[in-house]
Protein backbone atom coordinates (compact mmCIF):
# COMPACT_ATOMS: atom_id res chain seq x y z
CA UNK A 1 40.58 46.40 -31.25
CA UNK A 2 43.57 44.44 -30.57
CA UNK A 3 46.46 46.15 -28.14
CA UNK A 4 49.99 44.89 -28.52
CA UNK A 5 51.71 45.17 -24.85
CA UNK A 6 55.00 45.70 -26.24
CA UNK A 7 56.36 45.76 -22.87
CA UNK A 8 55.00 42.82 -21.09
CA UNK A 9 55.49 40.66 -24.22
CA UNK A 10 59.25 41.78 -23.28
CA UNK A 11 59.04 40.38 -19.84
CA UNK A 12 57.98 37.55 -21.37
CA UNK A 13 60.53 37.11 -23.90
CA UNK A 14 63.17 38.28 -21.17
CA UNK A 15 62.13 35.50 -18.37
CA UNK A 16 62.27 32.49 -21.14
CA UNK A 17 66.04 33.85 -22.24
CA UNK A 18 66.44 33.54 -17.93
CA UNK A 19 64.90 29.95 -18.23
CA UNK A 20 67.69 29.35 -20.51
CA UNK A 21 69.90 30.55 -19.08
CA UNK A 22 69.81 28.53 -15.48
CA UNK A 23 68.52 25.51 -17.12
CA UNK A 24 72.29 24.11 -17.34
CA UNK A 25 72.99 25.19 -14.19
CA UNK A 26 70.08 25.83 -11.19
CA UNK A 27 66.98 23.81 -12.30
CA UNK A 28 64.87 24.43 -9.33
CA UNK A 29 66.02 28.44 -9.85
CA UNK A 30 64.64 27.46 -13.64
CA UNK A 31 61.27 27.06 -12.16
CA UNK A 32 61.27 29.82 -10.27
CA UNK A 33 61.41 32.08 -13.39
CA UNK A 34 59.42 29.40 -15.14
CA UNK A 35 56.34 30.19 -12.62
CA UNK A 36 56.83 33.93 -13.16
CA UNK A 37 56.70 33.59 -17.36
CA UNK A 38 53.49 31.75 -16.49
CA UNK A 39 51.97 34.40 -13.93
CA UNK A 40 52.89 37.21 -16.91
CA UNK A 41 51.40 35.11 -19.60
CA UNK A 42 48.39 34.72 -17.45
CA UNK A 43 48.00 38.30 -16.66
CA UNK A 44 48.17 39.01 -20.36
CA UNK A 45 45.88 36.44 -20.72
CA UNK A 46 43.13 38.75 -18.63
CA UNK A 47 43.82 41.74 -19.83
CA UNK A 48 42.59 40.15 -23.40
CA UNK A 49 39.63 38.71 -22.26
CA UNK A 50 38.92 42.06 -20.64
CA UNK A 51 38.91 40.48 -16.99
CA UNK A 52 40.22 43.75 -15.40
CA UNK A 53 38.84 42.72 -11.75
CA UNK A 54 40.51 39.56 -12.13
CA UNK A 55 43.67 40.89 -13.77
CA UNK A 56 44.08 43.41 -10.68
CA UNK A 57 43.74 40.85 -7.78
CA UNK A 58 45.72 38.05 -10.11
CA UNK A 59 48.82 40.45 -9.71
CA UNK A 60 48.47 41.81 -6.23
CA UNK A 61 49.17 38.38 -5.40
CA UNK A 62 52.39 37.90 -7.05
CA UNK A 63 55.66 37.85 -6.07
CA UNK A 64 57.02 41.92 -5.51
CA UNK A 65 59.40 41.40 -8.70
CA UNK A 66 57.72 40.26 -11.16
CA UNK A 67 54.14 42.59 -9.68
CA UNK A 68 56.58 45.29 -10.28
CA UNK A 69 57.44 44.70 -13.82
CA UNK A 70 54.13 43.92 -14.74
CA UNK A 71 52.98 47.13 -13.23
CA UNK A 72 55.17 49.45 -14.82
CA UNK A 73 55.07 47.16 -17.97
CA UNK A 74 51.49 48.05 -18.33
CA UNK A 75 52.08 51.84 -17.39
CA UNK A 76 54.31 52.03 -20.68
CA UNK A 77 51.98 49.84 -22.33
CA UNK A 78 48.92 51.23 -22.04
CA UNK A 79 49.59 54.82 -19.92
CA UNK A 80 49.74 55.45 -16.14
CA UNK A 81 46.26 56.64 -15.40
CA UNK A 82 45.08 53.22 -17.07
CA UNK A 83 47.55 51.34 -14.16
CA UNK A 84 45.78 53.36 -11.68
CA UNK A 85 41.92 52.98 -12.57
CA UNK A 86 42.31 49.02 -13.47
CA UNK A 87 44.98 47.86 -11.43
CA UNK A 88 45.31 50.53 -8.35
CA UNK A 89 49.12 50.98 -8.65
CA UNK A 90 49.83 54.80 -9.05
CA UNK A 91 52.83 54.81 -11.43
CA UNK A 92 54.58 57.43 -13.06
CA UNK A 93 56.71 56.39 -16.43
């Protein structure tokens, strides 16, 4: 069964509108945001090939803001007691 992460699509869709939105002006701070898009479509990425393991250590090693969003992203996504048993973040939304 196929699970739309409403939320974490809209980091996604948030972070290109940033990538935009410094392109005319900071293109190194471009990047930056660039990399994070990438790290959240590669966490999604996981999380559909059911790579929970992977998924969890993948985003303890990101930077705190975007860890964060993804975090509580996937607590409104999919429920806070799923955050906690895949990814070890107790979250309450």
């Amino acid at each position: 069964m196929y699970t739309y992460l409403k939320n974490v699509t809209k980091i996604e869709s948030d972070l290109m509108k940033e990538i935009i939105a410094w392109e005319g002006e900071d293109k190194e701070m471009a990047n930056f945001v660039a990399q994070d898009r990438l790290d959240v479509q590669e966490a999604k990425d996981r999380f559909f090939r059911g790579h929970m393991g992977s998924l969890s250590s993948f985003i303890d090693r990101l930077d705190t803001c975007v860890r964060e969003r993804l975090v509580v992203a996937f607590a409104e996504d999919l429920g806070s007691d799923w955050v906690e048993t895949n990814l070890g973040y107790r979250v309450n939304v």
